[in-house]
Protein backbone atom coordinates (compact mmCIF):
# COMPACT_ATOMS: atom_id res chain seq x y z
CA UNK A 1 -0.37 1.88 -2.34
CA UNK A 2 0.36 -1.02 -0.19
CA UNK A 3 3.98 -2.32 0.19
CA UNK A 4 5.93 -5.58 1.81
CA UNK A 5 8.21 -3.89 4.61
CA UNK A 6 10.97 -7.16 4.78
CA UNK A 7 13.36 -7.54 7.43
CA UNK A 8 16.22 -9.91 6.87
CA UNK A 9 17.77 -11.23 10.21
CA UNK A 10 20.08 -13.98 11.22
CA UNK A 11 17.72 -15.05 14.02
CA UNK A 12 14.80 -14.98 11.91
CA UNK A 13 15.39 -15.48 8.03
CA UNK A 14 12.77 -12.74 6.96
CA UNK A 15 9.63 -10.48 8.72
CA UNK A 16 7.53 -9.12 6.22
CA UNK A 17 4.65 -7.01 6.84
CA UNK A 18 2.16 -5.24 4.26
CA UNK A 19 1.48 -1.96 5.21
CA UNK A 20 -0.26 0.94 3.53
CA UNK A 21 0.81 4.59 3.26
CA UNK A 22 -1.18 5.70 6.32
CA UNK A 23 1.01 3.38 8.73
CA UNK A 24 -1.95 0.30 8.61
CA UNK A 25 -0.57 -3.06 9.22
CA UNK A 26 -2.87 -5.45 6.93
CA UNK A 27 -0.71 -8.66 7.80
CA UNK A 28 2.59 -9.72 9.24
CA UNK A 29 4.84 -12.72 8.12
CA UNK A 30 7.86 -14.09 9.96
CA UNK A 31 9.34 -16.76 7.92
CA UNK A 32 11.86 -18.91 9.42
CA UNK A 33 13.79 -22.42 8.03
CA UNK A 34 15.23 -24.28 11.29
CA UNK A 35 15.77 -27.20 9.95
CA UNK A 36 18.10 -25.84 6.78
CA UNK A 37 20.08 -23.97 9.18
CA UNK A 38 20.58 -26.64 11.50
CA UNK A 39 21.88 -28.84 8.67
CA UNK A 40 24.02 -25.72 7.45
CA UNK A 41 25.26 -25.52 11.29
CA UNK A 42 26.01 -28.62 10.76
CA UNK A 43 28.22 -28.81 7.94
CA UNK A 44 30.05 -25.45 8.92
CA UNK A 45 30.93 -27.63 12.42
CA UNK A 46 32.60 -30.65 10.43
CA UNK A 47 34.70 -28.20 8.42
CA UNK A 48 35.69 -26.56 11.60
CA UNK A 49 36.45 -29.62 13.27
CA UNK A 50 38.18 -30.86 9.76
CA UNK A 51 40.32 -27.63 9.56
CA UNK A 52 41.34 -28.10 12.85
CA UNK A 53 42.94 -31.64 12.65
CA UNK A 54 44.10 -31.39 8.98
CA UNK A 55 44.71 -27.94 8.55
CA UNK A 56 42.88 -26.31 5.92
CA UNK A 57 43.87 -28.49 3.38
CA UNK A 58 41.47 -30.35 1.25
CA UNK A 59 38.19 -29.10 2.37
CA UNK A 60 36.88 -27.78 -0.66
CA UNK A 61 34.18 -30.82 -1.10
CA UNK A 62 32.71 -29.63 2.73
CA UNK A 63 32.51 -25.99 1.57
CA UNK A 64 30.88 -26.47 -1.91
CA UNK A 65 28.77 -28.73 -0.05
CA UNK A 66 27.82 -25.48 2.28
CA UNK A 67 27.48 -23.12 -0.09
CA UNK A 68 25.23 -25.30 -2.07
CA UNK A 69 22.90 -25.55 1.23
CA UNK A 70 22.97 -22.23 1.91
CA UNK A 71 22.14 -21.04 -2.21
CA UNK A 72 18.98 -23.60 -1.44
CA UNK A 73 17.90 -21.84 1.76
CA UNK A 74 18.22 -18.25 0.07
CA UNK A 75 15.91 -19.61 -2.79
CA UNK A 76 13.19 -20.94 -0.35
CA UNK A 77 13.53 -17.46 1.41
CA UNK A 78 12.88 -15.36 -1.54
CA UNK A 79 10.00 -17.54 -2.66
CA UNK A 80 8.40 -17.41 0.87
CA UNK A 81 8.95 -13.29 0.43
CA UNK A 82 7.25 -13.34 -3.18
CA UNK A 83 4.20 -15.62 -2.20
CA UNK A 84 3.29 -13.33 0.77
CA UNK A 85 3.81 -9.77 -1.33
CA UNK A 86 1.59 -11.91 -4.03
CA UNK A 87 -1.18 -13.14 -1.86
CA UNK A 88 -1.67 -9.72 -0.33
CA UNK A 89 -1.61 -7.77 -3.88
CA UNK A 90 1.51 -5.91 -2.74
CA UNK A 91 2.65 -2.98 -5.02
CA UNK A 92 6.40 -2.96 -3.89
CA UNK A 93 8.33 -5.03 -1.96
CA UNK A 94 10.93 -2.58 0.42
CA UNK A 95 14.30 -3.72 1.57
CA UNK A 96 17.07 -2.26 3.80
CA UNK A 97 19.98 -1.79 1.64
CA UNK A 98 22.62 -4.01 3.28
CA UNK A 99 26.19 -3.41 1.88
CA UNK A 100 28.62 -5.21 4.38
CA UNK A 101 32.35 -4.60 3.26
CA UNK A 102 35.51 -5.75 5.04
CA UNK A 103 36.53 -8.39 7.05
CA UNK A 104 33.68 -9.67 9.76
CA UNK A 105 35.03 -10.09 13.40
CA UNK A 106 33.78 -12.26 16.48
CA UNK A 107 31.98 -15.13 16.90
CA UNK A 108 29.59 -14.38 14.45
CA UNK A 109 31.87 -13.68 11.81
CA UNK A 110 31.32 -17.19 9.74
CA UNK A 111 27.54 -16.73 10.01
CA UNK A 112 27.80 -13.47 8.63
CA UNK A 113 29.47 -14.57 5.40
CA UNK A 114 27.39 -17.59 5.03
CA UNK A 115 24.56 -14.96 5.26
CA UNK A 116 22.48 -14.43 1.59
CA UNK A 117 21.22 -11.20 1.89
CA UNK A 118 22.22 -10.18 -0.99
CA UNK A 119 21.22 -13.36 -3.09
CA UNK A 120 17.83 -12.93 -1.52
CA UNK A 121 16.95 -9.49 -2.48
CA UNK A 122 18.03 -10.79 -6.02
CA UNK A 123 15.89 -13.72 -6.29
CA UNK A 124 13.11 -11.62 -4.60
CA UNK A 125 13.24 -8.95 -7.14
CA UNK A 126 13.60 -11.31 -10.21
CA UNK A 127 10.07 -13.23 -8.61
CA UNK A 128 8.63 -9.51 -8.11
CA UNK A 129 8.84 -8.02 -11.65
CA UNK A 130 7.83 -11.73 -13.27
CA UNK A 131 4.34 -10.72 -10.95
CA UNK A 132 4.48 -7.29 -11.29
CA UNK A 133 5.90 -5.70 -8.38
CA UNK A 134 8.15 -3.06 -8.19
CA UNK A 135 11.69 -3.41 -5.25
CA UNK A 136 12.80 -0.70 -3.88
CA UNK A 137 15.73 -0.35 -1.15
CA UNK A 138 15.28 1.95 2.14
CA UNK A 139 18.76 3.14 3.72
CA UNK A 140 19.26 0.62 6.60
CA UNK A 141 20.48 3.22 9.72
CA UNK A 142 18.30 2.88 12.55
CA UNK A 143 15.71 0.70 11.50
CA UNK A 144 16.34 -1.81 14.33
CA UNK A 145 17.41 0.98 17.00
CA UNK A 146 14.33 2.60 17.17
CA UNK A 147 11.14 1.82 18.02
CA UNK A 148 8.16 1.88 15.54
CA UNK A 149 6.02 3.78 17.41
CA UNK A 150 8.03 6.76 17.95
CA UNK A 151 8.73 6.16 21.58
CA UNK A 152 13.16 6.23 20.81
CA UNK A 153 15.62 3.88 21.20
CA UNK A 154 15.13 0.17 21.90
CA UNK A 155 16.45 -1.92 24.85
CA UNK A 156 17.24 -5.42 23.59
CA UNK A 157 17.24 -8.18 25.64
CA UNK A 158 20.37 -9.75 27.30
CA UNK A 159 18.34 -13.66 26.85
CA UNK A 160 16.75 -13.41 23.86
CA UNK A 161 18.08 -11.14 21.27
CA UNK A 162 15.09 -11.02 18.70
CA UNK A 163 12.97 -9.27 22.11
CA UNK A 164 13.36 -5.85 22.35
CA UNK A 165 12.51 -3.34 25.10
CA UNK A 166 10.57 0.02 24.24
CA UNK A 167 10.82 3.46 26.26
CA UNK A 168 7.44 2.97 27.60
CA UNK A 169 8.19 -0.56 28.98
CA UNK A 170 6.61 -2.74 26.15
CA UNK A 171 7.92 -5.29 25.49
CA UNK A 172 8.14 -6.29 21.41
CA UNK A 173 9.55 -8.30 18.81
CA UNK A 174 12.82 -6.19 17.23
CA UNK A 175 12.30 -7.80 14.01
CA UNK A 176 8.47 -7.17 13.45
CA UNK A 177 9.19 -2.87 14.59
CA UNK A 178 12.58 -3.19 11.98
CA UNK A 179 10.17 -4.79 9.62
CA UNK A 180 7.53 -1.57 10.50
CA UNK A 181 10.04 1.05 10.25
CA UNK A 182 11.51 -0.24 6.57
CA UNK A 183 7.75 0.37 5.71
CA UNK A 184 7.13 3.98 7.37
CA UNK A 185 10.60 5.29 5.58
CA UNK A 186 9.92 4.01 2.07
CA UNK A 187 6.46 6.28 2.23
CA UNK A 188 8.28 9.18 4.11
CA UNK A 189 10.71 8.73 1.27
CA UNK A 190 8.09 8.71 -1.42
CA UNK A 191 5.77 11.41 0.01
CA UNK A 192 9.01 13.41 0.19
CA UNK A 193 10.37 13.31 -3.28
CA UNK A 194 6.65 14.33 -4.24
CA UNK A 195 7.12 17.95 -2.29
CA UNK A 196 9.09 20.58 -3.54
């Protein structure tokens, strides 16, 4: 069975790998639309800016505006997903089931609402079955803390946030291991509901 391990990130939009059930990598995908969230960025700015002359009064037109970006970015996402599990014959597509209640804190906190993970997945999964494939969701605990190979938990880097440091000193993308791990528990998972 072969499968497309995706990891959805704020960084990077998506990593999707195809992997088969004895841990081989057969090909690696990060997909990424700068330009869309730049624009998004963008817009989110002006309302800020807006809100904070005018109140936040009248700024319905700059939000429908947003979300209407942001739907078109979570389509071109999902399609990127579905093309790659397509072009590589996968059987499943895996995802990290993502359920994000309450309120959001930080600085972060408006990118996390603006973020589609859960439109994605959708879109993915209604692309999938049209082809064939099967979605399945993975629970999500841990999959970015430790690293694929076994070697514990990661170090990530101060700089660059997408770099992460292993136990053993490599140095690797903490997407792309995520992306590996989503992969290795959906067959652990599989293999395990086989045994009595």
């Amino acid at each position: 069975q072969r499968v497309c391990a995706v990891d959805l990130g704020l960084n990077t939009d998506a990593v999707c790998s195809i992997m088969t059930s004895d841990g081989t990598v057969l090909a690696r995908k990060f997909i990424d639309f700068p330009s869309d969230k730049d624009q998004l960025k963008h817009v989110t700015n002006r309302i800020r800016g807006f809100q904070q002359k005018r109140g936040g009064h009248d700024v319905g037109s700059f939000w429908a505006y947003a979300k209407r970006l942001n739907e078109e970015l979570a389509k071109k996402i999902a399609l990127s997903i579905a093309d790659f599990a397509v072009l590589y014959q996968a059987d499943c597509v895996v995802f990290e089931y993502l359920d994000m209640k309450g309120g959001k804190k930080g600085k972060n906190a408006q990118k996390l609402s603006l973020w589609k993970r859960n439109s994605i997945q959708d879109y993915v999964e209604h692309k999938a079955h049209r082809c064939g494939i099967h979605v399945s969701r993975i629970c999500a605990a841990g999959t970015s803390k430790y690293a694929y190979d076994g070697s514990g938990i990661v170090k990530r880097d101060v700089c660059n946030h997408s770099l992460a440091t292993f136990s053993s000193g490599k140095k690797y993308n903490c997407d792309l291991s995520a992306s590996y791990n989503i992969g290795a528990r959906y067959f652990i998972r599989e293999i395990q509901k086989s045994l009595p």
